[in-house]
Protein backbone atom coordinates (compact mmCIF):
# COMPACT_ATOMS: atom_id res chain seq x y z
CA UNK A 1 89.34 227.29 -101.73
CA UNK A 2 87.09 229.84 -103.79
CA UNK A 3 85.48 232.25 -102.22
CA UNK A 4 82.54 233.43 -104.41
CA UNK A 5 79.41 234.30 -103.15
CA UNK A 6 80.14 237.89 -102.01
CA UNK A 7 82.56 238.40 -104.40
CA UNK A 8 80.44 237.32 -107.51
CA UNK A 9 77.54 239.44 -105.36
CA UNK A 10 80.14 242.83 -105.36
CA UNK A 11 80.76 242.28 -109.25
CA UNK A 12 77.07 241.80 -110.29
CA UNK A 13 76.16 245.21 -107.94
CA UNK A 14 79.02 247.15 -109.31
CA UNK A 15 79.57 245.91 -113.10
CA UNK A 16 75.96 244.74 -113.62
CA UNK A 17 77.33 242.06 -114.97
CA UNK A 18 78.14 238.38 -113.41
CA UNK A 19 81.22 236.79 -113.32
CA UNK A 20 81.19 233.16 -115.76
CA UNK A 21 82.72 230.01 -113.59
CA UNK A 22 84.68 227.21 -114.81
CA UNK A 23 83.11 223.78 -113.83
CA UNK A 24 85.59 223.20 -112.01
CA UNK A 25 85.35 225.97 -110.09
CA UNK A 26 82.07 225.03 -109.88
CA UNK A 27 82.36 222.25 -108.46
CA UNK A 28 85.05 223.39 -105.73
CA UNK A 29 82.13 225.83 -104.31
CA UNK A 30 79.88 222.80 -103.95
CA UNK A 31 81.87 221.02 -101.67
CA UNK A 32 82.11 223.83 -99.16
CA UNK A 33 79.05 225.84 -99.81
CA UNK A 34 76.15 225.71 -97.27
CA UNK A 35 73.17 225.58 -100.53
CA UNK A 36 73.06 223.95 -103.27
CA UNK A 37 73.42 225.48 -106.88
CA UNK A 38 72.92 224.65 -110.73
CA UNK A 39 75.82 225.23 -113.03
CA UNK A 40 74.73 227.35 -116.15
CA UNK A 41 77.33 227.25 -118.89
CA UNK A 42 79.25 229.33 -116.75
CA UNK A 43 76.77 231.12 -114.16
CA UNK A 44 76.01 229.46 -111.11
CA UNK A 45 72.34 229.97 -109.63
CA UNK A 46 72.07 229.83 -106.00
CA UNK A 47 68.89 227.80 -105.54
CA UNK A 48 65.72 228.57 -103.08
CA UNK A 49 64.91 226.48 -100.21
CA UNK A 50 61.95 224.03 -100.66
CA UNK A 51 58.62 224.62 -98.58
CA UNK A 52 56.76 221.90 -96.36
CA UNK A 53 54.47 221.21 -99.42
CA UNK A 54 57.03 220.94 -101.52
CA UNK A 55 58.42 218.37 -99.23
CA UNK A 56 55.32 216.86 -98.24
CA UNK A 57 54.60 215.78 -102.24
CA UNK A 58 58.41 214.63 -103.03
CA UNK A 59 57.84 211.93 -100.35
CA UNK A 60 54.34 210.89 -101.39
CA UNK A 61 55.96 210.85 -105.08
CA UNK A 62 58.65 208.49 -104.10
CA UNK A 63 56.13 206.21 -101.79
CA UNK A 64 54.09 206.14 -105.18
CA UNK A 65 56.83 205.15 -107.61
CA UNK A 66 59.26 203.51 -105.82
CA UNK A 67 57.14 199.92 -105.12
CA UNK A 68 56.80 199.84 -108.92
CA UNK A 69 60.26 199.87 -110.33
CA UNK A 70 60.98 197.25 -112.41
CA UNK A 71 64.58 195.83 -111.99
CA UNK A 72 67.32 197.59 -113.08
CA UNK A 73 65.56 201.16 -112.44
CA UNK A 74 66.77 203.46 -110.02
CA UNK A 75 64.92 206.18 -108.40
CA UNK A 76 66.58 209.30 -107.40
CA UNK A 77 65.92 212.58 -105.02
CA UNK A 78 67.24 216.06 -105.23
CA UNK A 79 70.50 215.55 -104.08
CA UNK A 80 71.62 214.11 -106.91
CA UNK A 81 73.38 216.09 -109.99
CA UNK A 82 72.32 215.62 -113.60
CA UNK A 83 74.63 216.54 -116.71
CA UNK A 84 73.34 218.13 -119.56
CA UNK A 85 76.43 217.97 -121.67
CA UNK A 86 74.92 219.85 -124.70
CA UNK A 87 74.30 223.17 -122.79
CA UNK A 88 76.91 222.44 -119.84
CA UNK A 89 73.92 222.99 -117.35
CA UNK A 90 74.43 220.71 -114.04
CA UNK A 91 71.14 221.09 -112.11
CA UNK A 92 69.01 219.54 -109.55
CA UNK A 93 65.72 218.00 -110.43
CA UNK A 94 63.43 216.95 -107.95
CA UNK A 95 63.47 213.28 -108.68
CA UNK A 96 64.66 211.03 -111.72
CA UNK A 97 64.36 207.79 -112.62
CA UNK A 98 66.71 206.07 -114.96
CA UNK A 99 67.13 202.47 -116.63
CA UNK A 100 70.64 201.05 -115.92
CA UNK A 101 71.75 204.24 -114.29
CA UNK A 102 75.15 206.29 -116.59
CA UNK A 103 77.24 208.54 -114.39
CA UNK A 104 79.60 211.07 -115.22
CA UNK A 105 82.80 210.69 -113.03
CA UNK A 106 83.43 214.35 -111.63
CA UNK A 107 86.89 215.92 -111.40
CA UNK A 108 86.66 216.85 -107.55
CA UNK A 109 84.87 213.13 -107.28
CA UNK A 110 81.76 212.41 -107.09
CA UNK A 111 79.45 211.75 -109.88
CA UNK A 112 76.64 213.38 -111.80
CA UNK A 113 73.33 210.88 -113.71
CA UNK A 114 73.79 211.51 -117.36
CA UNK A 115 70.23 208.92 -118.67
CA UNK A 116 67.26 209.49 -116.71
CA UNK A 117 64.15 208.52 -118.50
CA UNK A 118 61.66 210.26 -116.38
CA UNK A 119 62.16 213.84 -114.86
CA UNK A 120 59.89 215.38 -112.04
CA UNK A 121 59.97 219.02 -111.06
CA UNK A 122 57.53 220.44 -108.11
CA UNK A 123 56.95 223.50 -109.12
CA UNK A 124 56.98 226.83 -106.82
CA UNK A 125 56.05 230.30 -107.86
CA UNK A 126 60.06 231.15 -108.14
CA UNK A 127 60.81 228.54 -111.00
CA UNK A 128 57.57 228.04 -112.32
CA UNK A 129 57.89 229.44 -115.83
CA UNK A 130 61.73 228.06 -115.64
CA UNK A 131 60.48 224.67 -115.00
CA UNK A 132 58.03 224.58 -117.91
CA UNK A 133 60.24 226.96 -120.45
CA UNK A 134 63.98 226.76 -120.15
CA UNK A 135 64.61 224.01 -118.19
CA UNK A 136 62.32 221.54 -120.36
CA UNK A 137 64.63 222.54 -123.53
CA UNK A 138 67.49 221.37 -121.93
CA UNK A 139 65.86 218.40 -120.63
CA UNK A 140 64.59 217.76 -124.36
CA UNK A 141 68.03 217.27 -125.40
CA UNK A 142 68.91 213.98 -123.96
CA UNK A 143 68.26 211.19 -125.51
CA UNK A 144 67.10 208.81 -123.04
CA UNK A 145 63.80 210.83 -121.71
CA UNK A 146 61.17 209.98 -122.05
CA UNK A 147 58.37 211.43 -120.07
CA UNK A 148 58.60 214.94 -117.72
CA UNK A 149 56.10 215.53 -114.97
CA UNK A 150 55.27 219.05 -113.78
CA UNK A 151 53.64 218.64 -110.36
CA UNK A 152 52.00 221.96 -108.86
CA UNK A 153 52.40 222.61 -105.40
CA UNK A 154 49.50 225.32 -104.63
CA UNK A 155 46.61 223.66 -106.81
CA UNK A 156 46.27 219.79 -107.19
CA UNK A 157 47.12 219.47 -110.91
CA UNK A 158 50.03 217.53 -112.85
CA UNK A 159 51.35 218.37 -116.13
CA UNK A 160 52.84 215.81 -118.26
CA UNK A 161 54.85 215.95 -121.49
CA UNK A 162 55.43 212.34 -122.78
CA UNK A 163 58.09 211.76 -125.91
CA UNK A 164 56.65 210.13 -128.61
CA UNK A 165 57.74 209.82 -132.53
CA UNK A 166 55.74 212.87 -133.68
CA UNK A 167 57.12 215.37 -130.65
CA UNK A 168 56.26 215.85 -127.20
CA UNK A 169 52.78 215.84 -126.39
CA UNK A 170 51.29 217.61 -122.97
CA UNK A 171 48.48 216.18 -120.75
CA UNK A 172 46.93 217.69 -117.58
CA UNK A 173 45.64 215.78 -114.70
CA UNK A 174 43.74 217.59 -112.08
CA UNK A 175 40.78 215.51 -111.19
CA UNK A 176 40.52 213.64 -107.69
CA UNK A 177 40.53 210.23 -109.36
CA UNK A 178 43.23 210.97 -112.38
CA UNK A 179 45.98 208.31 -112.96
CA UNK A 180 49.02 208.99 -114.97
CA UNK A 181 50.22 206.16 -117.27
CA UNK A 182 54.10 206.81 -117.65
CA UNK A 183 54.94 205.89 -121.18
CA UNK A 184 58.27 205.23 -121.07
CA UNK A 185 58.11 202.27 -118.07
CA UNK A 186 54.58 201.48 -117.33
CA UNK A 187 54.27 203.02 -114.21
CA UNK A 188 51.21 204.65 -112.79
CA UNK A 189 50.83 207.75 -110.39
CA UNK A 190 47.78 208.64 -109.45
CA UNK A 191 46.97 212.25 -108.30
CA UNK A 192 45.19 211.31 -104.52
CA UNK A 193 48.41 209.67 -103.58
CA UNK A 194 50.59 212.50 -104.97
CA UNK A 195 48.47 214.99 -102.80
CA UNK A 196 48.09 212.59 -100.03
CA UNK A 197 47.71 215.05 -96.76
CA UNK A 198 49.24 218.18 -98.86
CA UNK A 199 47.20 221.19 -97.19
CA UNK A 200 46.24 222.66 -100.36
């Protein structure tokens, strides 16, 4: 069993310099650790816990897409590890959705999504400019995406990049009575239900 968290804590203090993991070293720490963490071509990020707001708009998210899938579409929470093979990142998004689900088989077992089509990230002061910098290159690079919602959890207002032939394209939705039309399945999401009894 590994052991890292202090040590990889000691080497960063002493060396200024962190130690690079194997995934499957990774992915040994995940089964025992008590947090979750991404997997950052060789780095692994501890990440933050998720506030009551936070919480509060995943649910009304899922209560607003889930009545709308169309067969074949699954919907999935945080829990669930996506593979981005081109920059060996495994990481957490808030919620996917994906059109006849692919999973990567994991060494340790388990299994990681590998096509969603929609990606939604809550964003919080710590992973803000990670969310909309960073992390949206690396979800650029698979294939099957299609549209990526940004949904702010201090201020009622939803950013959304949709895919189209001539790039990504960015919207913002802040109004009371906004709806989001999701390119890529023809789902809706409309900014009172998203906010529904958020104290913002």
């Amino acid at each position: 069993m590994l052991d890292v968290t202090d040590r990889h804590s000691r080497e960063k203090t002493m060396l200024g310099i962190s130690k690079l993991y194997s995934v499957e070293e990774y992915l040994e720490l995940e089964e025992t650790a008590e947090f979750r963490s991404e997997y950052h071509d060789g780095e692994i990020i501890p990440m933050a816990g998720e506030s009551p707001e936070h919480n509060e708009i995943s649910i009304n998210l899922i209560l607003e897409l889930k009545p709308q899938l169309p067969e074949g579409v699954k919907l999935y929470a945080s829990d669930i590890k996506l593979w981005i093979p081109q920059y060996k990142r495994y990481v957490y998004p808030d919620l996917m959705l994906a059109n006849l689900p692919q999973w990567m088989a994991l060494e340790r077992g388990g299994k990681a999504l590998t096509n969603p089509c929609l990606i939604i990230e809550v964003l919080s002061e710590s992973t803000r400019n990670y969310d909309q910098g960073d992390k949206f290159s690396f979800y650029r690079s698979i294939p099957e995406l299609q549209d990526y919602l940004m949904v702010d959890q201090y201020q009622k207002k939803i950013l959304y990049y949709c895919k189209s032939e001539g790039g990504w394209f960015l919207r913002e939705f802040d109004r009371p009575d906004s709806t989001i039309e999701l390119s890529s399945l023809g789902l809706t999401v409309r900014l009172v239900a998203v906010y529904q009894n958020v104290a913002i």
